[in-house]
C-alpha atoms as a PDB file:
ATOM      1  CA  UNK A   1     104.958  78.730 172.331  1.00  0.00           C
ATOM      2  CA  UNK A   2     101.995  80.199 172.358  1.00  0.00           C
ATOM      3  CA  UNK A   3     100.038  82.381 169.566  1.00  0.00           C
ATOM      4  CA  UNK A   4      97.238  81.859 167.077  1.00  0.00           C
ATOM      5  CA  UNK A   5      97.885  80.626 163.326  1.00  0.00           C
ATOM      6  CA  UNK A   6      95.321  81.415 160.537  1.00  0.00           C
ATOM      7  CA  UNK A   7      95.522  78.540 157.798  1.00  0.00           C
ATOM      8  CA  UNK A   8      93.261  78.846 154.801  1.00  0.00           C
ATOM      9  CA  UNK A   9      93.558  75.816 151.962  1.00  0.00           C
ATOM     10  CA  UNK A  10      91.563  75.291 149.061  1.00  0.00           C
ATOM     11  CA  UNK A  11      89.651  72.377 147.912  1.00  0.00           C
ATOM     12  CA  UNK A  12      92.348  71.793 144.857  1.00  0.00           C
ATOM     13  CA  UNK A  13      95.589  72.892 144.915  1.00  0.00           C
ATOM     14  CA  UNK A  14      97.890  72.048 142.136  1.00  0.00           C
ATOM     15  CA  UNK A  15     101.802  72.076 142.486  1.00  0.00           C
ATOM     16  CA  UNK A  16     104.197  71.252 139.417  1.00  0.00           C
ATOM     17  CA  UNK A  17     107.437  69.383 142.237  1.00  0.00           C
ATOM     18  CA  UNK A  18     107.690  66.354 143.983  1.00  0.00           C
ATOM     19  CA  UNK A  19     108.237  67.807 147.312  1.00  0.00           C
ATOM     20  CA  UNK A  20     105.204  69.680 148.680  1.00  0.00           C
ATOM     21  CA  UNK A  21     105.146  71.440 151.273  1.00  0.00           C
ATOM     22  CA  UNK A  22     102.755  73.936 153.367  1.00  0.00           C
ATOM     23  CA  UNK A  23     103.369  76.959 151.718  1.00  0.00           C
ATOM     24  CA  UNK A  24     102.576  75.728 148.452  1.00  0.00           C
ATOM     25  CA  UNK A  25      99.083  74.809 149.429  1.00  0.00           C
ATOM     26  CA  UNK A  26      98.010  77.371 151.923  1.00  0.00           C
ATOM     27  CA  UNK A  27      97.738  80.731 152.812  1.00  0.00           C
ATOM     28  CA  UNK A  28      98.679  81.459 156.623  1.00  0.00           C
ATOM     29  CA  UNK A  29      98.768  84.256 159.113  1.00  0.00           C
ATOM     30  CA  UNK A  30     100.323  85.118 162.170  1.00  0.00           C
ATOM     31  CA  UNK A  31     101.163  87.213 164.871  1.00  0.00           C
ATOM     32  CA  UNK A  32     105.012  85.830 165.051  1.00  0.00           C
ATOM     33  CA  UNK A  33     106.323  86.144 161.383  1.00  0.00           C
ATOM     34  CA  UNK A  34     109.086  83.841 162.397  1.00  0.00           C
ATOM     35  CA  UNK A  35     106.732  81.054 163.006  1.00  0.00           C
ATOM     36  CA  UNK A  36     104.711  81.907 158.882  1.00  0.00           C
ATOM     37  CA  UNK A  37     108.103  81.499 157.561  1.00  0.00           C
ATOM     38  CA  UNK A  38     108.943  78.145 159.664  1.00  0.00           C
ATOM     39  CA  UNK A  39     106.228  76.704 158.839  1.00  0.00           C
ATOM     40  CA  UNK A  40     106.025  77.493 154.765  1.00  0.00           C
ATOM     41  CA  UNK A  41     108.792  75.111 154.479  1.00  0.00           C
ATOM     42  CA  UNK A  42     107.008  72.280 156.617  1.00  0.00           C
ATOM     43  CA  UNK A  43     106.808  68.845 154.542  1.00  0.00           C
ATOM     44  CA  UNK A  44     103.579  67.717 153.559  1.00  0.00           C
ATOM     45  CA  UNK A  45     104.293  65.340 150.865  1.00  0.00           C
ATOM     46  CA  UNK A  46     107.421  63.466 148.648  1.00  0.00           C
ATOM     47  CA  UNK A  47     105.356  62.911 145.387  1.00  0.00           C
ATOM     48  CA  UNK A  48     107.139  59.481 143.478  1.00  0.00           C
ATOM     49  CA  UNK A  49     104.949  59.408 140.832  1.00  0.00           C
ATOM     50  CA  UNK A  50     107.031  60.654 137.279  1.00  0.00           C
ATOM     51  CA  UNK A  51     103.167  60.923 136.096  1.00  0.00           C
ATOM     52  CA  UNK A  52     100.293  63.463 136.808  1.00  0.00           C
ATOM     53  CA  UNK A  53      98.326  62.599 139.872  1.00  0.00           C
ATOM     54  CA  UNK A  54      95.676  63.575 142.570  1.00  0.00           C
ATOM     55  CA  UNK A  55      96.174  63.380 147.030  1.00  0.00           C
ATOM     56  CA  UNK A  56      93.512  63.548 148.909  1.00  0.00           C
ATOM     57  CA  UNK A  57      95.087  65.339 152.130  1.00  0.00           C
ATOM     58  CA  UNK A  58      93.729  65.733 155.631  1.00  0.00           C
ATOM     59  CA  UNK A  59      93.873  69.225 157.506  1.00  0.00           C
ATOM     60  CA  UNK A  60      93.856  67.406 160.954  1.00  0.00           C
ATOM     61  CA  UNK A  61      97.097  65.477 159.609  1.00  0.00           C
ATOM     62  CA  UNK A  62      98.337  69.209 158.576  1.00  0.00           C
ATOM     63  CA  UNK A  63      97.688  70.690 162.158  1.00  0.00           C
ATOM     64  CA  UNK A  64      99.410  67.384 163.911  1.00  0.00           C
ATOM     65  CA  UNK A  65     102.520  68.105 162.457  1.00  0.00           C
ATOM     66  CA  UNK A  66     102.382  71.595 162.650  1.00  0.00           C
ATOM     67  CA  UNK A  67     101.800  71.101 166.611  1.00  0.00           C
ATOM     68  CA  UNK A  68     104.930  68.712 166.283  1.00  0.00           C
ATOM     69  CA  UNK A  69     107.072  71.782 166.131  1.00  0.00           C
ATOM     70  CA  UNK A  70     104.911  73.866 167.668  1.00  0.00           C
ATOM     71  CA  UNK A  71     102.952  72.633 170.563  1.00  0.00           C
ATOM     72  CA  UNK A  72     101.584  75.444 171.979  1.00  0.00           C
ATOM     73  CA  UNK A  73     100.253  76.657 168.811  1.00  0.00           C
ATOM     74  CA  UNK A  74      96.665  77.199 168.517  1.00  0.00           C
ATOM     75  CA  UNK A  75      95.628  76.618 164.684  1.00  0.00           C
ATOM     76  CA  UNK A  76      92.054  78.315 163.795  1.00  0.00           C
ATOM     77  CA  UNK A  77      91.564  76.351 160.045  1.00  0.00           C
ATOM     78  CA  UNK A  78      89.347  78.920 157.736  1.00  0.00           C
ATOM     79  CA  UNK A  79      89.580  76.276 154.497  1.00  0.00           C
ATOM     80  CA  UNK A  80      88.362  73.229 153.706  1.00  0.00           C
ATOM     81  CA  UNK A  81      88.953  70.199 156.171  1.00  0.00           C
ATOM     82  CA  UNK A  82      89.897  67.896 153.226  1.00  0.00           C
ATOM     83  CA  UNK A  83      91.997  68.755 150.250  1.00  0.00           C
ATOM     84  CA  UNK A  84      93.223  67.695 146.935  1.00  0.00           C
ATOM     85  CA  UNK A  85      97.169  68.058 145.684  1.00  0.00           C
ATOM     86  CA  UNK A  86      97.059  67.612 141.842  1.00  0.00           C
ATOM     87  CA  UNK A  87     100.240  67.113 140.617  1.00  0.00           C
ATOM     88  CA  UNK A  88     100.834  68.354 137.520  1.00  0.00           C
ATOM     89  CA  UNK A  89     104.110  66.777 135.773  1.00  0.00           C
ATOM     90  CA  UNK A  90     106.383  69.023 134.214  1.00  0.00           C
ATOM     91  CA  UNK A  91     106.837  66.044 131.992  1.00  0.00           C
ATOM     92  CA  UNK A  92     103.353  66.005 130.929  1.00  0.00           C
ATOM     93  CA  UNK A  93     103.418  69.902 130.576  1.00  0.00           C
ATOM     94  CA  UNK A  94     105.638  69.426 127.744  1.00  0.00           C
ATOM     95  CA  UNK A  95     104.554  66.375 126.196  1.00  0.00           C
ATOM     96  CA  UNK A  96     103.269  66.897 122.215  1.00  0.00           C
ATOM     97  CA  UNK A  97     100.018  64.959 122.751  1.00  0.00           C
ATOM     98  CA  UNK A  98      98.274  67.367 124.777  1.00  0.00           C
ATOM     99  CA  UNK A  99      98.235  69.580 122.063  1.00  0.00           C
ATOM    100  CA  UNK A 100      97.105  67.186 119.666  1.00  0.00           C
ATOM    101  CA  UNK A 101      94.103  65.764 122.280  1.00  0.00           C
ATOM    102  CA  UNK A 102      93.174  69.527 122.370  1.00  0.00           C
ATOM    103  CA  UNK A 103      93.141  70.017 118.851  1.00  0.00           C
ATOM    104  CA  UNK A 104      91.186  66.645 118.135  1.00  0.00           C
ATOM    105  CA  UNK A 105      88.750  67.690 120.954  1.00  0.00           C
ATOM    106  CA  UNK A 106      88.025  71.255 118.993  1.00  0.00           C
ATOM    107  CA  UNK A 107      87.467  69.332 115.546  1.00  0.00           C
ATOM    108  CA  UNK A 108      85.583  66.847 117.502  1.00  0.00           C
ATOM    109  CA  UNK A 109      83.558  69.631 118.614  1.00  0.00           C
ATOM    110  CA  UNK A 110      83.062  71.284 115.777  1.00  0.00           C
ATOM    111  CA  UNK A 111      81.738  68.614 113.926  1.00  0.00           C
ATOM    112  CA  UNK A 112      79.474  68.084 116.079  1.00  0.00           C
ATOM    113  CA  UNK A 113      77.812  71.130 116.881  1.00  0.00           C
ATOM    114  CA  UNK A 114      77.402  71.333 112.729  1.00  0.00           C
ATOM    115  CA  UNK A 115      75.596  68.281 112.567  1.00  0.00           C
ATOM    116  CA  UNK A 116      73.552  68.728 115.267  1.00  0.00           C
ATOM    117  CA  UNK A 117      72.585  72.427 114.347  1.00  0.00           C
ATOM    118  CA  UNK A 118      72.053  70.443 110.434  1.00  0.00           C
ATOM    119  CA  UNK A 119      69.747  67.262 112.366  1.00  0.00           C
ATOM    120  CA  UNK A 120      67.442  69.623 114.568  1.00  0.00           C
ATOM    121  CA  UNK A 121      66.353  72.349 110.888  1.00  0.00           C
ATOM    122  CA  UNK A 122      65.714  69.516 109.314  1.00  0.00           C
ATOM    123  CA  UNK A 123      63.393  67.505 112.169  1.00  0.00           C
ATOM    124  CA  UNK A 124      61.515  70.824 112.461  1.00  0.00           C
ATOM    125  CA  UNK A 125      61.118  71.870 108.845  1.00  0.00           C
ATOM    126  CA  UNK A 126      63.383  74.987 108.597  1.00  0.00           C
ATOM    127  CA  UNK A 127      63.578  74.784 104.927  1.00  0.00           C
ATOM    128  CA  UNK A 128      60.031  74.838 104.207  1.00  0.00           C
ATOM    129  CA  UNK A 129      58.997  77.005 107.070  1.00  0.00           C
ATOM    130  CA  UNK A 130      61.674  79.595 105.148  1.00  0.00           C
ATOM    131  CA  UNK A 131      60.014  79.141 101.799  1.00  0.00           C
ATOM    132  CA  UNK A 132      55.926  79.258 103.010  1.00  0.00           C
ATOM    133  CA  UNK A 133      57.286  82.361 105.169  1.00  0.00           C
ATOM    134  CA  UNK A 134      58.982  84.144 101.930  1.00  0.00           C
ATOM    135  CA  UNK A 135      56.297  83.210  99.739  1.00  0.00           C
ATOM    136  CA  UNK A 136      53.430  84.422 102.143  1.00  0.00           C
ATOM    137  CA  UNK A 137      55.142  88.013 102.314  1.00  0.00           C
ATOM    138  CA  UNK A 138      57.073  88.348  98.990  1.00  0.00           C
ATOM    139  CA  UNK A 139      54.283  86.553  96.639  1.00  0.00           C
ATOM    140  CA  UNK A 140      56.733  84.689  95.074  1.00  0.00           C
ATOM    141  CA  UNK A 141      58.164  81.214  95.120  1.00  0.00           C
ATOM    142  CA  UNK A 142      61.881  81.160  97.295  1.00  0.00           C
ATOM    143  CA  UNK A 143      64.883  80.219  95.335  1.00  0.00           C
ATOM    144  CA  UNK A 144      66.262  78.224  98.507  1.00  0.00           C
ATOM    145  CA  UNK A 145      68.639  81.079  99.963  1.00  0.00           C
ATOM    146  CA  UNK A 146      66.982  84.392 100.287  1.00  0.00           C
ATOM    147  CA  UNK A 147      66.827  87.035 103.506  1.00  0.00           C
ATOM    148  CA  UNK A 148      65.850  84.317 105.973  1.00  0.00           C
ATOM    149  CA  UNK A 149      68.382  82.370 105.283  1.00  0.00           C
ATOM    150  CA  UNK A 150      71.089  84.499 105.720  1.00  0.00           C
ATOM    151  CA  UNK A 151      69.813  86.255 108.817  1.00  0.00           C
ATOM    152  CA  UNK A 152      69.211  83.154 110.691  1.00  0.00           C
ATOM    153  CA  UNK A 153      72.764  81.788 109.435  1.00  0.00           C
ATOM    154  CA  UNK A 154      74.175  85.378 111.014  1.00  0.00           C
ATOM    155  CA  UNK A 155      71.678  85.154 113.950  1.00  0.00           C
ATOM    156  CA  UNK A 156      72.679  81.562 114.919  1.00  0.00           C
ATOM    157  CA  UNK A 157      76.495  82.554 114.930  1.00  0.00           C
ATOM    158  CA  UNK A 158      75.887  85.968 117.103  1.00  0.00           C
ATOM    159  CA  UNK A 159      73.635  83.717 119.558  1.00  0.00           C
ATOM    160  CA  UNK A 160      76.444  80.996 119.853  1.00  0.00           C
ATOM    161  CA  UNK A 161      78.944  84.534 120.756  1.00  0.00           C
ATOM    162  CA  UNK A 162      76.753  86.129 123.265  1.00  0.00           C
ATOM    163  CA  UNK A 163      76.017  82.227 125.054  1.00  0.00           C
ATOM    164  CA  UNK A 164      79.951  81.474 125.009  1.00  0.00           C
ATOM    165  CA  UNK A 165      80.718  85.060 125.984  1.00  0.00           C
ATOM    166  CA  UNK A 166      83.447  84.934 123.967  1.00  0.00           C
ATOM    167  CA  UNK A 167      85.282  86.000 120.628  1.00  0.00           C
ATOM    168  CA  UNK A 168      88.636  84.915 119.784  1.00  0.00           C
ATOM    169  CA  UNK A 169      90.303  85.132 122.954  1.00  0.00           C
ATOM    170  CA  UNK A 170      88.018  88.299 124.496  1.00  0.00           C
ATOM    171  CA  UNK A 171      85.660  87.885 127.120  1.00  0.00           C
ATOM    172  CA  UNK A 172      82.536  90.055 125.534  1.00  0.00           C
ATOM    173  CA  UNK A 173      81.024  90.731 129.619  1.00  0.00           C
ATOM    174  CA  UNK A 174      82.624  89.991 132.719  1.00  0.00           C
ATOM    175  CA  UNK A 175      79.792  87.122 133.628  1.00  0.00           C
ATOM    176  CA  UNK A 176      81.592  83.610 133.424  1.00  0.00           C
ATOM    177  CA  UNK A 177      80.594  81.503 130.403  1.00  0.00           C
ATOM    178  CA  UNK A 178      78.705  78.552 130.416  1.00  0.00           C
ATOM    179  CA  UNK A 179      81.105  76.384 129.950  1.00  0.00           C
ATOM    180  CA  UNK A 180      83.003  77.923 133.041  1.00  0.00           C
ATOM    181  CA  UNK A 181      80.002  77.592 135.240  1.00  0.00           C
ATOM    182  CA  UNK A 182      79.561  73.969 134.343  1.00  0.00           C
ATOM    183  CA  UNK A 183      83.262  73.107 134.310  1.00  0.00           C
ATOM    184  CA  UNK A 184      83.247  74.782 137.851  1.00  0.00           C
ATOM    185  CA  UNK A 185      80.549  72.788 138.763  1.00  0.00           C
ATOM    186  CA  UNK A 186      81.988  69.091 137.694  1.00  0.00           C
ATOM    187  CA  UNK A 187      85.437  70.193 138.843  1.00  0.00           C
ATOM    188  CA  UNK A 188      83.629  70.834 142.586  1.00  0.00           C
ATOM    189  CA  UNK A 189      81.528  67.127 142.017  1.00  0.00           C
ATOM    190  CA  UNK A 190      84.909  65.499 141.132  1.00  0.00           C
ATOM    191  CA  UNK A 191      86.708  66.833 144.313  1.00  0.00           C
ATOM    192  CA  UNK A 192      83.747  66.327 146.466  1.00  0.00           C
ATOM    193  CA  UNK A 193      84.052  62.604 145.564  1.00  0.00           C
ATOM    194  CA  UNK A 194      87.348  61.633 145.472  1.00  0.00           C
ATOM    195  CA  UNK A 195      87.434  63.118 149.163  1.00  0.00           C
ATOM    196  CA  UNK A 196      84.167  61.298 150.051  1.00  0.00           C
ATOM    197  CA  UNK A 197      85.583  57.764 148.628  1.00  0.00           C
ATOM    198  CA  UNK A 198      89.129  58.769 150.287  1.00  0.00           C
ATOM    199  CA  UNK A 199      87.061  59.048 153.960  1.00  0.00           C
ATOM    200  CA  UNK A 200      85.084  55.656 153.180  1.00  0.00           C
ATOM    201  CA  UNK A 201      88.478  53.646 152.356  1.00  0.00           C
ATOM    202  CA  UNK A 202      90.672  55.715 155.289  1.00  0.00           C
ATOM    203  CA  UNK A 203      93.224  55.857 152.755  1.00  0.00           C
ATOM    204  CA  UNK A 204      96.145  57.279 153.395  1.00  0.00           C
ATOM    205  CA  UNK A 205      99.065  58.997 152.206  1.00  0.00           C
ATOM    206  CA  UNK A 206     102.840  57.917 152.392  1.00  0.00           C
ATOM    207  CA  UNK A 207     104.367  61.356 152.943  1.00  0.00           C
ATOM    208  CA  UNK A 208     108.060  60.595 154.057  1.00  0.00           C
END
C-alpha cells in the first residue's frame, strides 16, 4: 500500500508488561486509520526479565518491521532515532522496600541539610556576628537568642520554600523546581549514554 505514517517516540518510555508493543511507545498518525490500529498492536519486544530493566531500541529496527507488513508504507519518524523501554515490574511496584529506601533517603536528607546549614554558621561566625550586630544597635550584651536569631531561623526556612517551590505537596509557582530541572537533566545524561554505549557495543535486542 501506499500512504504516509507519522511516528513520534520519546527518548524513555516506560511500560509496566512483558510484551511491548508499538502503541505503547509511540504516538502515530495516519491517513488510513485501519493501518494506526494494525500497527498499535505490532510486537516490539517479549521482556523475560521478572526484574526492573532498561532496552535500548532502534527506530530503523521499528520502521523494518513496520515495512514487513507494510511495504509500501512511507514512515516520516518525528522522535528520537534511539530509544529507551524501562520496564517497570509490577513486582517491584509493590515491593515494601521502596518505601523504606524512600523514607531512609528523606531522613538521610534531612540530616544532612541540618548539619551542613549547623557546619557553614559556625565556619563563618554567625553567632558572634549576631551578638557584635545586637550589641552595636541595642547597647547591650545578647543573651544568645534575640531578633536575629529568630528571623534568620524563619528566613532560612522561607528561602529553602521559595528555592524548592514547594510546600507540602503544592507547587507555590508554576516554574519547575530545582530539583526537577536537575533530575531532568541527569535523567537526559543517563539516556544519552546508555544509547551511546548501546551504538559502540551494536548490542542488540532478542525481541521474539
Amino acid at each position: 500500500m501506499n500512504g504516509m505514517l507519522y511516528l513520534k517516540i520519546d527518548q524513555n518510555v516506560e511500560v509496566d508488561h512483558a510484551d511491548v508493543t508499538l502503541g505503547d511507545v509511540a504516538k502515530m498518525e495516519c491517513t488510513d486509520e485501519s493501518v494506526k490500529n494494525r500497527l498499535k498492536t505490532m510486537k516490539l519486544l517479549k521482556i523475560r526479565d521478572e526484574k526492573s530493566s532498561r532496552y535500548v531500541y532502534s527506530v530503523l529496527e521499528v520502521v523494518r518491521r513496520i515495512h514487513e507488513i507494510y511495504p509500501g508504507l512511507e514512515v516520516q519518524n518525528v522522535g528520537e532515532a534511539d530509544f529507551i523501554i524501562e520496564y517497570e515490574s509490577p513486582l517491584y511496584n509493590r515491593n515494601r522496600w521502596s518505601m523504606l529506601k524512600v523514607i531512609l533517603v528523606c531522613v538521610t536528607l534531612f540530616i544532612g541539610s541540618a548539619f551542613s546549614i549547623m557546619t557553614f554558621n559556625n565556619d563563618v561566625g554567625i553567632p558572634e556576628v549576631f551578638a557584635q550586630v545586637y550589641l552595636l544597635v541595642m547597647g547591650k550584651e545578647s543573651d544568645g537568642f534575640t531578633i536575629l536569631e529568630a528571623m534568620y531561623s524563619f528566613g532560612i526556612a522561607v528561602g529553602i520554600l521559595v528555592f524548592y517551590n514547594h510546600f507540602g505537596g503544592k507547587r507555590i509557582t508554576k516554574d519547575p523546581t530545582p530539583i526537577e530541572v536537575q533530575m531532568r537533566l541527569y535523567e537526559d545524561d543517563v539516556n544519552s549514554t546508555l544509547i551511546e554505549g548501546c551504538n559502540r557495543k551494536e548490542t542488540h535486542i532478542d525481541v521474539d
